[in-house]
N, C-alpha and C. Protein backbone atom coordinates (compact mmCIF):
# COMPACT_ATOMS: atom_id res chain seq x y z
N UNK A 1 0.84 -1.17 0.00
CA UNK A 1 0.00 0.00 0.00
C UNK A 1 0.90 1.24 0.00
N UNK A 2 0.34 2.47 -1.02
CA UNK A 2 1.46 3.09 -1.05
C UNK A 2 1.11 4.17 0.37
N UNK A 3 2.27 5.05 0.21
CA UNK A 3 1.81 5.91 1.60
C UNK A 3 2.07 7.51 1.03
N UNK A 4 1.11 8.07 1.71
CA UNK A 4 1.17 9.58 1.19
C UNK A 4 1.47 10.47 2.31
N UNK A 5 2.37 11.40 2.29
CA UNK A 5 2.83 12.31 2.83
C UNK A 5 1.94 13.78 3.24
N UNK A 6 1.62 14.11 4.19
CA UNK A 6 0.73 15.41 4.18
C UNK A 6 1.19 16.41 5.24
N UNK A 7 0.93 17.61 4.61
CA UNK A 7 1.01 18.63 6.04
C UNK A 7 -0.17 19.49 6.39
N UNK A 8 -0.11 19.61 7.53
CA UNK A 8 -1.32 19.75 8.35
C UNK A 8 -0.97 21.38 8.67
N UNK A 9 -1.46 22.66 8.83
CA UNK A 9 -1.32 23.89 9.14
C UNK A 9 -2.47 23.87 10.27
N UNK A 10 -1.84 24.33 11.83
CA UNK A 10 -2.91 24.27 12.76
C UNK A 10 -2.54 25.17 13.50
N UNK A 11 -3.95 25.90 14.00
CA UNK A 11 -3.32 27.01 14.44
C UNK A 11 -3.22 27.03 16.04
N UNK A 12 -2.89 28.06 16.66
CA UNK A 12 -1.70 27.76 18.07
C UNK A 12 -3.12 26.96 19.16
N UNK A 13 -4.48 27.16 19.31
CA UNK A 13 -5.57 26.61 19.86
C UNK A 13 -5.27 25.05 19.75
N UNK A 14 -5.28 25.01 18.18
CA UNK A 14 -5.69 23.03 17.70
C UNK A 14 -4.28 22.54 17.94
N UNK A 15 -3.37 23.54 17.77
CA UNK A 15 -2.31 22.63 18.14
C UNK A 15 -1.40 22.14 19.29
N UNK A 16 -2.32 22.94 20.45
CA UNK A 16 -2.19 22.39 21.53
C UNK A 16 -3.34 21.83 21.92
N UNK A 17 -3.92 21.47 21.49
CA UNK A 17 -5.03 20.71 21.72
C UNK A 17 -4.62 19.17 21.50
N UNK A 18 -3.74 19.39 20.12
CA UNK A 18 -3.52 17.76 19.38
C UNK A 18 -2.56 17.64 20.58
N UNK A 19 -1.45 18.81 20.71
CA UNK A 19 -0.17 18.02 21.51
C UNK A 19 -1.12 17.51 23.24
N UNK A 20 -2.12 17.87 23.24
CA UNK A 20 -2.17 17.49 24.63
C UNK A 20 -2.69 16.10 24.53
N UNK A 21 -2.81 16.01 23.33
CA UNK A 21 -3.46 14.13 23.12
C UNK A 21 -2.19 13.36 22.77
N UNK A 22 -1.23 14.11 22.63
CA UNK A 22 0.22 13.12 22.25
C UNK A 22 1.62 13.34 23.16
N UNK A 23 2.16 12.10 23.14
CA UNK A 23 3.35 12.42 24.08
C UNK A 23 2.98 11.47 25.24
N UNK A 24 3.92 12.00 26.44
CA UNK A 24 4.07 11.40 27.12
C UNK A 24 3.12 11.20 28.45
N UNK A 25 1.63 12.26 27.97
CA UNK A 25 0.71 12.39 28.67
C UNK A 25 -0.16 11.80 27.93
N UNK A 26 -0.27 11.97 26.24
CA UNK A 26 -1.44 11.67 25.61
C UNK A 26 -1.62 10.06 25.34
N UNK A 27 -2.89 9.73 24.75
CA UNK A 27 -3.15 8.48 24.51
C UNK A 27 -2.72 8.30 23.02
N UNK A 28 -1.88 8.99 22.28
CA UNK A 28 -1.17 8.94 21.44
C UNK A 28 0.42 9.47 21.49
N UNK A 29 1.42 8.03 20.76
CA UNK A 29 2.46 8.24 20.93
C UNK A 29 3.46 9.81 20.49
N UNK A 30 2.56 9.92 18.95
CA UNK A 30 2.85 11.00 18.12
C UNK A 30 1.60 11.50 17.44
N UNK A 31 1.59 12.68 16.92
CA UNK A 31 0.69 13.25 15.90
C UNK A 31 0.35 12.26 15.13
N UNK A 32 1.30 11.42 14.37
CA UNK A 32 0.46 10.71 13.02
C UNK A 32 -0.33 9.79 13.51
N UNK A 33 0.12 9.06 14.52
CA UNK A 33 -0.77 7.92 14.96
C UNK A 33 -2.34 8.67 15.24
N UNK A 34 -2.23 9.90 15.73
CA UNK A 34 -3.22 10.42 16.28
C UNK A 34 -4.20 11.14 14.91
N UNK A 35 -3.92 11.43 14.00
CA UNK A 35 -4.67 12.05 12.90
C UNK A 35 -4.88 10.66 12.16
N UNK A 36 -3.62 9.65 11.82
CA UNK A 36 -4.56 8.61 11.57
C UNK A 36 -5.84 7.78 12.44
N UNK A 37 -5.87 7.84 13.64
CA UNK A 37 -6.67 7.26 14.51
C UNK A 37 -7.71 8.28 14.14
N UNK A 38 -8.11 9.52 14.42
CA UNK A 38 -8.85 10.90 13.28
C UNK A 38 -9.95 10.35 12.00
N UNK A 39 -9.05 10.10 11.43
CA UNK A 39 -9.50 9.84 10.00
C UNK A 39 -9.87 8.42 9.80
N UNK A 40 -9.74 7.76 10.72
CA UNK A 40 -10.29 6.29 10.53
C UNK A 40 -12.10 6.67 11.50
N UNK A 41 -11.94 7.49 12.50
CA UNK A 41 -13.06 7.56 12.79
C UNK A 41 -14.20 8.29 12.24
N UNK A 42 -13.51 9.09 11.22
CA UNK A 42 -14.30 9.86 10.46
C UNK A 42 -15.06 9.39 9.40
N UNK A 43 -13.97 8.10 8.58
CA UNK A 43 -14.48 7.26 7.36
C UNK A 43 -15.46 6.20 8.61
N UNK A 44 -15.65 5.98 9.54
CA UNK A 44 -16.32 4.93 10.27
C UNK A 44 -17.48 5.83 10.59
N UNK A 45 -17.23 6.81 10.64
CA UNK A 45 -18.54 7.73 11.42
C UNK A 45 -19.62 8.14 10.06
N UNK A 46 -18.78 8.46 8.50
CA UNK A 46 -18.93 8.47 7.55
C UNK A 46 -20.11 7.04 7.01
N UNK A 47 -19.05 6.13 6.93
CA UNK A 47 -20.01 5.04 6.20
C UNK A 47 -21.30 4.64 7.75
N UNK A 48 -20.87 4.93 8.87
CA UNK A 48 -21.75 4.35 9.47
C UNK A 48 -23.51 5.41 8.92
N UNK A 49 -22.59 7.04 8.66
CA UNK A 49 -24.64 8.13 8.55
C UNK A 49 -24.68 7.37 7.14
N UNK A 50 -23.96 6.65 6.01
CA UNK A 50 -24.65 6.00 5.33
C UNK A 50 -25.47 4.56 5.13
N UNK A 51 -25.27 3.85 5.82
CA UNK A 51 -25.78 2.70 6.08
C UNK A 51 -27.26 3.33 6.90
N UNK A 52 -27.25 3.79 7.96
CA UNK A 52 -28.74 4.69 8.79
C UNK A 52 -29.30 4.88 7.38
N UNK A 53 -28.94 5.85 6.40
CA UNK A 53 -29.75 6.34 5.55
C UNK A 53 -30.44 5.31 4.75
N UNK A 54 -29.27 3.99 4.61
CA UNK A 54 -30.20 3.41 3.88
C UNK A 54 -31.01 2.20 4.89
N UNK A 55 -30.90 2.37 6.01
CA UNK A 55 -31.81 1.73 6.93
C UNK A 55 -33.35 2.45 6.75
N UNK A 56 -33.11 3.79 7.07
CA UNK A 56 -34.25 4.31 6.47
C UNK A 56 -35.21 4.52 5.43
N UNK A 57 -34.67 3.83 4.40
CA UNK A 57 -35.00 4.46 3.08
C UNK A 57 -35.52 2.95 3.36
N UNK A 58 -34.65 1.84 3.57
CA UNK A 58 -35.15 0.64 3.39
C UNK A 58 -36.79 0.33 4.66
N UNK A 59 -36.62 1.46 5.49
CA UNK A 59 -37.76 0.84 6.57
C UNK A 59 -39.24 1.46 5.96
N UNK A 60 -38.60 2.98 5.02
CA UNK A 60 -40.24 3.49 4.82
C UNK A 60 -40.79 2.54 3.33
N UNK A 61 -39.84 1.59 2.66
CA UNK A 61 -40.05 0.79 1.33
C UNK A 61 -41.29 -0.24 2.65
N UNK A 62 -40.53 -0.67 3.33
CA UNK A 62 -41.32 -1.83 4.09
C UNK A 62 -42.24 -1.17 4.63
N UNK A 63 -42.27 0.15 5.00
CA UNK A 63 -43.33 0.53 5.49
C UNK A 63 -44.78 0.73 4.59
N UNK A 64 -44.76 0.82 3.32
CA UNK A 64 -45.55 1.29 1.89
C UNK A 64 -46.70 0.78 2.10
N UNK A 65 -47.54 0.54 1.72
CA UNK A 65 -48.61 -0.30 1.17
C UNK A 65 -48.56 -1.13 0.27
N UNK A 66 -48.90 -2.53 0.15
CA UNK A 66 -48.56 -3.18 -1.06
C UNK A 66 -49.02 -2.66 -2.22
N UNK A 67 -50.25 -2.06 -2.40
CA UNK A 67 -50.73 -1.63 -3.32
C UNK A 67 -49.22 -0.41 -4.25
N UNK A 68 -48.77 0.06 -3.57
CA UNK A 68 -47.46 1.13 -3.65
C UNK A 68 -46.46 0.31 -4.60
N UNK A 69 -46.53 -0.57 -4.39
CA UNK A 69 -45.32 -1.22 -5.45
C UNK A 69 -46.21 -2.15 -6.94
N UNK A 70 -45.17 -1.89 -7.67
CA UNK A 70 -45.32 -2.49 -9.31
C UNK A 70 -44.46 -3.21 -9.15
N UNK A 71 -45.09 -4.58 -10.10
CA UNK A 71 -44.39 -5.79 -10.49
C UNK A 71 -43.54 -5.27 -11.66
N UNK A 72 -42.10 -5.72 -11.69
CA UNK A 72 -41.45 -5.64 -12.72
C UNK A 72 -40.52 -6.81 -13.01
N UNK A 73 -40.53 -6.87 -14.38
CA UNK A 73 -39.55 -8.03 -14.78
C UNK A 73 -38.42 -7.60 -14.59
N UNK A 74 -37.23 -8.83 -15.02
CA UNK A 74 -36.16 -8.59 -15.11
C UNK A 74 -35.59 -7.44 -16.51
N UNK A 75 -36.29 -8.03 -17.51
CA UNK A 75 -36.35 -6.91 -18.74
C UNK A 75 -36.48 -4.87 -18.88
N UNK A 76 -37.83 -4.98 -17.66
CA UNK A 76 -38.34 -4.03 -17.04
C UNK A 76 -37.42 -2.86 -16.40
N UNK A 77 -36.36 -3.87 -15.72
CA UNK A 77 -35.23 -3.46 -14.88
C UNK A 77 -33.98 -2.93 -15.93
N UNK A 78 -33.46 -3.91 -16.55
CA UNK A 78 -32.36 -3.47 -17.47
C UNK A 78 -33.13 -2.03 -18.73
N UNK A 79 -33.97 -2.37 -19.06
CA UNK A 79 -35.00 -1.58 -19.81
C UNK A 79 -34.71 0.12 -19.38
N UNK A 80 -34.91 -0.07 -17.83
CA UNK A 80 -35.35 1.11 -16.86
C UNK A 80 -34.12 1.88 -17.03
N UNK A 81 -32.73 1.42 -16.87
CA UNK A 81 -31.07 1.14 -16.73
C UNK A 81 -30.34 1.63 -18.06
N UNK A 82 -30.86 1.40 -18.82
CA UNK A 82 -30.69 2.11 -20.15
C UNK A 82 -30.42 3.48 -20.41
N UNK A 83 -29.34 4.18 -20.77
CA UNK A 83 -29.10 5.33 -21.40
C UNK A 83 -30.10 5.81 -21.86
C-alpha cells in the first residue's frame, strides 16, 4: 500500500489541543498515529450516517402499502437502466 505524505497547518488553539493528546501524557504516541486514529473515525462515522440512511430508506419501502409497489420483470429493470 502506497503511503502519502501530508502537512497539516494548525493554528496555536488546535495545536495544543492535538499536543495534549500526544506524548508522554497523551493516549497517542505521536501526531500521526493520532490524525490517523482521526481519520479512521471519520471514514467509520462516515459510512456508518450512510448505512442509517439506507436503513431508512429501506424501513419506509417496508413501510408502503402493497398496493405502492409495481411488479417488474427482469427486462423491465435493465430496460429502466438504459441510457
Amino acid at each position: 500500500m502506497a503511503q502519502t505524505t501530508m502537512t497539516v497547518r494548525l493554528n496555536e488553539t488546535l495545536s495544543d489541543f492535538v499536543a495534549s493528546h500526544v506524548g508522554e501524557h497523551g493516549a497517542y504516541e505521536n501526531m500521526s498515529e493520532y490524525m490517523r486514529d482521526l481519520i479512521r473515525r471519520d471514514k467509520a462515522r462516515v459510512e456508518r450516517e450512510a448505512f442509517e440512511r439506507l436503513q431508512a430508506e429501506l424501513a419506509l419501502a417496508y413501510a408502503a402499502p402493497e398496493s405502492a409497489y409495481t411488479p417488474l420483470t427482469a427486462a423491465d429493470i435493465i430496460a429502466r437502466n438504459r441510457p
